[in-house]
Protein backbone atom coordinates (compact mmCIF):
# COMPACT_ATOMS: atom_id res chain seq x y z
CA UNK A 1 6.18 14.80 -1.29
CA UNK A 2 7.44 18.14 -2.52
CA UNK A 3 9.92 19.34 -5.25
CA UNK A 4 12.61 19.94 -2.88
CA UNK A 5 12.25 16.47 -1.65
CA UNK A 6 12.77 15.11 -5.06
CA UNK A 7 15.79 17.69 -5.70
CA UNK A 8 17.41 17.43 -2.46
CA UNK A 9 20.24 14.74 -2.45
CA UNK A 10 21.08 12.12 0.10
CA UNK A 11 24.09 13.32 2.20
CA UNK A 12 25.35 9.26 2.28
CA UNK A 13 26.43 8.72 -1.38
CA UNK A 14 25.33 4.72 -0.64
CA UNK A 15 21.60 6.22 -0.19
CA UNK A 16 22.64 8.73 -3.27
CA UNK A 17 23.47 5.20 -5.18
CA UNK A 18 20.03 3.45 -4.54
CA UNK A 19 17.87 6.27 -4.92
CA UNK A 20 17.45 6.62 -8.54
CA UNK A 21 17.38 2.55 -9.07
CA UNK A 22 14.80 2.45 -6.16
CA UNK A 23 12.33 4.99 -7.95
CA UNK A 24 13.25 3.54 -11.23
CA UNK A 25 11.75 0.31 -9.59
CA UNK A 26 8.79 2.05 -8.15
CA UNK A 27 7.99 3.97 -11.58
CA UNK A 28 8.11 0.26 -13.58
CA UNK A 29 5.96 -0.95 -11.11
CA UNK A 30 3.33 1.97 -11.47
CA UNK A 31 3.46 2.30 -14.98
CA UNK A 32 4.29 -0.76 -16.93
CA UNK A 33 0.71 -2.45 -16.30
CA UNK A 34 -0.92 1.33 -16.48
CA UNK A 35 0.49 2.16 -20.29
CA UNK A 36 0.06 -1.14 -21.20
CA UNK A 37 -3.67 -1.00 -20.56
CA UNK A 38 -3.62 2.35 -22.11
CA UNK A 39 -2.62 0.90 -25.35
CA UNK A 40 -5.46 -2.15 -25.19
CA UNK A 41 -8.52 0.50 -24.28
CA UNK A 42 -7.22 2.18 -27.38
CA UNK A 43 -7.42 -1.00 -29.72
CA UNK A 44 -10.97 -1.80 -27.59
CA UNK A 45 -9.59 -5.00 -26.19
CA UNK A 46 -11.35 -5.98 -23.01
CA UNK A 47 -9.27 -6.74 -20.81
CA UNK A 48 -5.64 -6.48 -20.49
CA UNK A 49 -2.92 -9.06 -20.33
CA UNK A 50 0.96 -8.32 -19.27
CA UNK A 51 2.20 -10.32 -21.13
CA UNK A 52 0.80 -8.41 -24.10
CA UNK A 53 3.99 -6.32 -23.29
CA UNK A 54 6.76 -7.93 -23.09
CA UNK A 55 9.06 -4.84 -23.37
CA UNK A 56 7.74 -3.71 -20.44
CA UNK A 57 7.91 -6.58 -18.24
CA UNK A 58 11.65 -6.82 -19.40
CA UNK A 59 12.20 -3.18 -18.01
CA UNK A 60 10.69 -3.74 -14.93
CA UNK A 61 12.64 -7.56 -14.38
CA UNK A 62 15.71 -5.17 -15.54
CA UNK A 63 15.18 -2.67 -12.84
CA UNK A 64 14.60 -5.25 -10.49
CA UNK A 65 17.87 -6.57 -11.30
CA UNK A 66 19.63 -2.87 -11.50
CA UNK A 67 18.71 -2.62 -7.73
CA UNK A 68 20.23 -6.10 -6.61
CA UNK A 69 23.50 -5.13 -8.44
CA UNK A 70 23.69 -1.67 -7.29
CA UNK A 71 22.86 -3.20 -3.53
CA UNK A 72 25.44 -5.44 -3.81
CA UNK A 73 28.01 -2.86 -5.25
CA UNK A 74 27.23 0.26 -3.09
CA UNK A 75 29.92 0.21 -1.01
CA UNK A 76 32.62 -0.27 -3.68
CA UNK A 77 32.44 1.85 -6.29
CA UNK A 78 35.60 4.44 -5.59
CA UNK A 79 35.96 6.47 -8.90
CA UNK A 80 34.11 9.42 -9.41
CA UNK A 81 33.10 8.73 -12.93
CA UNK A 82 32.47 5.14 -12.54
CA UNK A 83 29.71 6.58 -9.96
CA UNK A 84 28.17 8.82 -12.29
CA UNK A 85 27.62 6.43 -15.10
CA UNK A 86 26.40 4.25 -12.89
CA UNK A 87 23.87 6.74 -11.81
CA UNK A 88 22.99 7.37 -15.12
CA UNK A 89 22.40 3.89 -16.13
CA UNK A 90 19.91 2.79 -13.06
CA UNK A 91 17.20 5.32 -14.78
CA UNK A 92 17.47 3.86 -18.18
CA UNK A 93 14.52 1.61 -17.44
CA UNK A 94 11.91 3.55 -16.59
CA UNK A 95 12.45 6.75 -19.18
CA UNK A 96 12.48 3.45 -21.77
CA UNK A 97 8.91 2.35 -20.14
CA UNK A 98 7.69 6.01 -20.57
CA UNK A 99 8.55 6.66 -24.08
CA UNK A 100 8.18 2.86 -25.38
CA UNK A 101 4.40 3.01 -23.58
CA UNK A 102 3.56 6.63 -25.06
CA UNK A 103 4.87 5.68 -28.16
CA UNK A 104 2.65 2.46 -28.38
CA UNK A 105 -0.24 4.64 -27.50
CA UNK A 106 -0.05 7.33 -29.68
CA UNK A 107 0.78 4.61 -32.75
CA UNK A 108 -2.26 2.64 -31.51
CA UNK A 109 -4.11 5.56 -31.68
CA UNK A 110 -3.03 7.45 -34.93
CA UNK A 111 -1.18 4.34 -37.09
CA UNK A 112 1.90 3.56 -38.34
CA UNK A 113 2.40 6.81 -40.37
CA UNK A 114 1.88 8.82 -37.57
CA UNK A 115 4.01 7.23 -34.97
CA UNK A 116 6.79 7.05 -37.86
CA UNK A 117 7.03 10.84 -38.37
CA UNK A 118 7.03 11.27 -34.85
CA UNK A 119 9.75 8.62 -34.62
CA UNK A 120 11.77 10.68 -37.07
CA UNK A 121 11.36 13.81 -35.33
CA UNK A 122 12.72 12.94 -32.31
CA UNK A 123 15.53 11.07 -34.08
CA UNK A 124 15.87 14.62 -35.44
CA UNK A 125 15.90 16.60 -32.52
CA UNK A 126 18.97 14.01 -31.20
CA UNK A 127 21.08 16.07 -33.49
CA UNK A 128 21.42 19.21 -30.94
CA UNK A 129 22.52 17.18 -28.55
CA UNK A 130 26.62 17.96 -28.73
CA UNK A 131 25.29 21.94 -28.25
CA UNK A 132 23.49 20.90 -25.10
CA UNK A 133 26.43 18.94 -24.11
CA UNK A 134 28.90 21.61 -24.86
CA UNK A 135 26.74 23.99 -23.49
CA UNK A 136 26.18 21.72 -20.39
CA UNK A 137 29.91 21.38 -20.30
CA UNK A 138 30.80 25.54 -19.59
CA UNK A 139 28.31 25.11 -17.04
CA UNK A 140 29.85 22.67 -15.41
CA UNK A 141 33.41 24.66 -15.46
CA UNK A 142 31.54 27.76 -14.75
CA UNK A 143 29.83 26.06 -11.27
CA UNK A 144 33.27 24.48 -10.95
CA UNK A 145 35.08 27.28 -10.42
CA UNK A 146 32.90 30.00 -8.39
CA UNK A 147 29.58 27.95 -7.79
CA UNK A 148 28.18 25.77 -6.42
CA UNK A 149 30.57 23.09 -7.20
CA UNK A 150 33.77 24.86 -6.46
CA UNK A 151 34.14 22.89 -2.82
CA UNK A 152 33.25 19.77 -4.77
CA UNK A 153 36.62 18.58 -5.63
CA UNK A 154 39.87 18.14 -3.30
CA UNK A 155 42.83 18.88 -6.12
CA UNK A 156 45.36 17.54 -3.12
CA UNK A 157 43.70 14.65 -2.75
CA UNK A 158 41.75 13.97 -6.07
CA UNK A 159 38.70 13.82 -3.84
CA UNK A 160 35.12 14.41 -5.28
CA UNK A 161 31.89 14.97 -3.29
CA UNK A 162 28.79 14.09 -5.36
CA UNK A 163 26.88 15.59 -2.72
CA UNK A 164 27.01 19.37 -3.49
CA UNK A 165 25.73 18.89 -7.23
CA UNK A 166 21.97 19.73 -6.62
CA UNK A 167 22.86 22.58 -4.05
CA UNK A 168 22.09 25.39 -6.70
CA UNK A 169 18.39 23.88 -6.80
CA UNK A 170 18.26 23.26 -3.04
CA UNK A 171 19.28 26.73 -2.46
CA UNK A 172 16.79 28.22 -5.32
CA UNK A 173 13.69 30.17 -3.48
CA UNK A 174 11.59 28.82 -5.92
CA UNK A 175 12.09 25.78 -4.86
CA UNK A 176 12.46 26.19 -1.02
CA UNK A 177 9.49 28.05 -1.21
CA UNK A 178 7.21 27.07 -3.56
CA UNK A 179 3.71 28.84 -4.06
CA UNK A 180 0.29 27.26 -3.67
CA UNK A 181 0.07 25.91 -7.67
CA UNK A 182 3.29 24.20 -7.02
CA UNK A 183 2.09 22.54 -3.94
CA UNK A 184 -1.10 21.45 -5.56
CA UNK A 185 0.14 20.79 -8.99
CA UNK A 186 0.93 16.72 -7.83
CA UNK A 187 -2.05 16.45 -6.89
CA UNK A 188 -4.45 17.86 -8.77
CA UNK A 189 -2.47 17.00 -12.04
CA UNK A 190 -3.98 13.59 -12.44
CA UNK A 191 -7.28 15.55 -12.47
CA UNK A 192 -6.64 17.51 -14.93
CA UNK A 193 -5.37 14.85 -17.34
CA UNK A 194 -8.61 12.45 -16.74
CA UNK A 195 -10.70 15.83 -17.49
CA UNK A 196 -8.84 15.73 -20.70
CA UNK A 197 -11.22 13.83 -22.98
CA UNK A 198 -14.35 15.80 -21.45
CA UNK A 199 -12.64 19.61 -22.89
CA UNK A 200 -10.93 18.56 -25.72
CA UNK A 201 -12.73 15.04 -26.85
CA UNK A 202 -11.97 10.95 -25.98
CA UNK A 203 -9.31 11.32 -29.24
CA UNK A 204 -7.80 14.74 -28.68
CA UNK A 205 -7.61 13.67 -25.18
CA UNK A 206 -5.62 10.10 -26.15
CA UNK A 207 -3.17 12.17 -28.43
CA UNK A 208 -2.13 14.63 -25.58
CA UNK A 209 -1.65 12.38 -23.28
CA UNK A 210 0.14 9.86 -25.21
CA UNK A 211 2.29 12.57 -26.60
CA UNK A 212 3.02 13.44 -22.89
CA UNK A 213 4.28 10.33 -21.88
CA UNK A 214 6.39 10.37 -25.47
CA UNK A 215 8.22 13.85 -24.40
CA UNK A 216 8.26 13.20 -21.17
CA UNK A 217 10.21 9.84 -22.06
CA UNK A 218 12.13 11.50 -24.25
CA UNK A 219 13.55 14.39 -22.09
CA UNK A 220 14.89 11.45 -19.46
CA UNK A 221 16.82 9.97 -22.18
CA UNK A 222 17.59 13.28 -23.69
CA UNK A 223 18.90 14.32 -20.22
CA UNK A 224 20.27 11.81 -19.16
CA UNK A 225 22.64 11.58 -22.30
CA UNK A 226 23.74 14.82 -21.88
CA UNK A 227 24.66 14.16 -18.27
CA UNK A 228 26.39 11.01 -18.75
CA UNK A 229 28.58 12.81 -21.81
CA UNK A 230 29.14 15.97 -20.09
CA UNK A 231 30.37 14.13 -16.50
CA UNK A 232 32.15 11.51 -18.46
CA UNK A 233 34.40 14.14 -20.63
CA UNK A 234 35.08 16.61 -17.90
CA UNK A 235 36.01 14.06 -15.29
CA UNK A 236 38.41 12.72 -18.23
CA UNK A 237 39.91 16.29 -18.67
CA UNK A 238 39.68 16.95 -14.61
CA UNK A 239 41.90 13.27 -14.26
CA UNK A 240 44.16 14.58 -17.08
CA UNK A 241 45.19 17.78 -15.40
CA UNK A 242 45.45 16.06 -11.97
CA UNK A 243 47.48 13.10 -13.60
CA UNK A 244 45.74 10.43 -11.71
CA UNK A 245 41.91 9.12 -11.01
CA UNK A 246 39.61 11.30 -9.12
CA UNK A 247 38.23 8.83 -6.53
CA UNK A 248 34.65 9.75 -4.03
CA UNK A 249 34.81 11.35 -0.52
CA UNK A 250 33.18 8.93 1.32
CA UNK A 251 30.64 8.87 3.98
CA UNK A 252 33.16 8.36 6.63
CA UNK A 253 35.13 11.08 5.84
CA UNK A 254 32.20 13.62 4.79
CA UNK A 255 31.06 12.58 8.47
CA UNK A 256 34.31 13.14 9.72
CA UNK A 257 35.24 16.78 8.44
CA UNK A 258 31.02 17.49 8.94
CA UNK A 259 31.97 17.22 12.82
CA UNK A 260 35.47 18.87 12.48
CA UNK A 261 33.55 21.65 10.78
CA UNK A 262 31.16 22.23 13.55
């Protein structure tokens, strides 16, 4: 697997639909069992139960359940925003594993007092978040108007096509050609992170990588806020100066005018 592959969206917007529930799914599945045992190594338990974490095992029984409903629905959501929060939603689970497990860790490891100043912190940082979004938001006008967005929406029609919003990273050499570090960096990364505790020490080594899994946790929500704000206020203002609902181009007619096209 390579960063473009994880970039690069589906050109059916059913496959664009199940894709994030899917890996959402697959992440639960890895990870749920894996930070849970983190946190009972850290306590010196022996051996690791899951139903020790019952937050977790919710997640994953709530992803599970995300990718029945979004199966069953994939062929009729029409709106544009609809689709997007519904994007949004399907990854809720697993950032909530990531930063709910990290968290446990690093309070397992350093107490109460520490995980509550961290808590605070990144209640803290929360408070940029309507500068990202506006910020996110000129972007999105910007691309909308001479990027890579500006053949995204029909105005005749009130026709969106989810499919050209990742073109500025498909497109970016950086990622269509990655060098050698970037091509070894999945791989060798879990390396690097068991290697931890020999450079740095077993505790040092539990605090980084707990704090990892916190950030990283934290950036998906983080993200993912500021996506679902910034699509769900400038699809509002796009349907307020079209006067009526923008509604998906769907895979019939993106087929369709493909083959006209060619």
């Amino acid at each position: 697997m390579t960063v473009k592959t994880l970039v690069t969206l589906p050109r059916s917007l059913v496959n664009f639909h199940l894709r994030t529930p899917l890996l959402s799914l697959a992440g639960t599945t890895l990870l749920v069992p894996m930070l849970g045992a983190l946190v009972t190594a850290i306590r010196g338990g022996e051996e690791f139960s899951l139903l020790e974490w019952r937050f977790g095992l919710w997640m994953w029984g709530l992803s599970l359940l995300l990718l029945g409903v979004y199966f069953v629905i994939r062929h009729r959501v029409k709106r544009a925003i609809t689709f997007y929060l519904l994007v949004s939603f399907a990854g809720v689970p697993l950032g909530a594993v990531i930063l709910a497990g990290g968290f446990r860790a690093f309070a397992a490891h350093l107490g109460a007092a520490g995980a509550g100043w961290l808590g605070a912190g990144l209640m803290i940082g929360l408070i940029t978040l309507p500068w990202a979004v506006r910020a996110r938001r000129a972007w999105f006008q910007g691309a909308l108007e001479a990027g890579h967005l500006s053949e995204s929406l029909d105005e005749d029609k009130a026709q969106w096509d989810p499919r050209q919003d990742n073109r500025y990273v498909e497109e970016d050499p950086r990622i269509a050609r990655p060098g050698c570090l970037m091509r070894l960096l999945p791989w060798v990364g879990p390396a690097i992170g068991a290697s931890l505790s020999d450079v740095f020490g077993r505790a040092t080594g539990l605090t980084i990588g707990s704090l990892l899994f916190v950030f990283i946790g934290y950036g998906v929500f983080y993200f993912k806020l500021r996506y679902v704000f910034t699509n769900l206020l400038e699809f509002r203002r796009l349907e307020r100066d079209l006067g009526r609902p923008i509604v998906l181009l769907s895979d019939r007619e993106f087929q369709r005018q493909s083959r006209s096209a060619s």
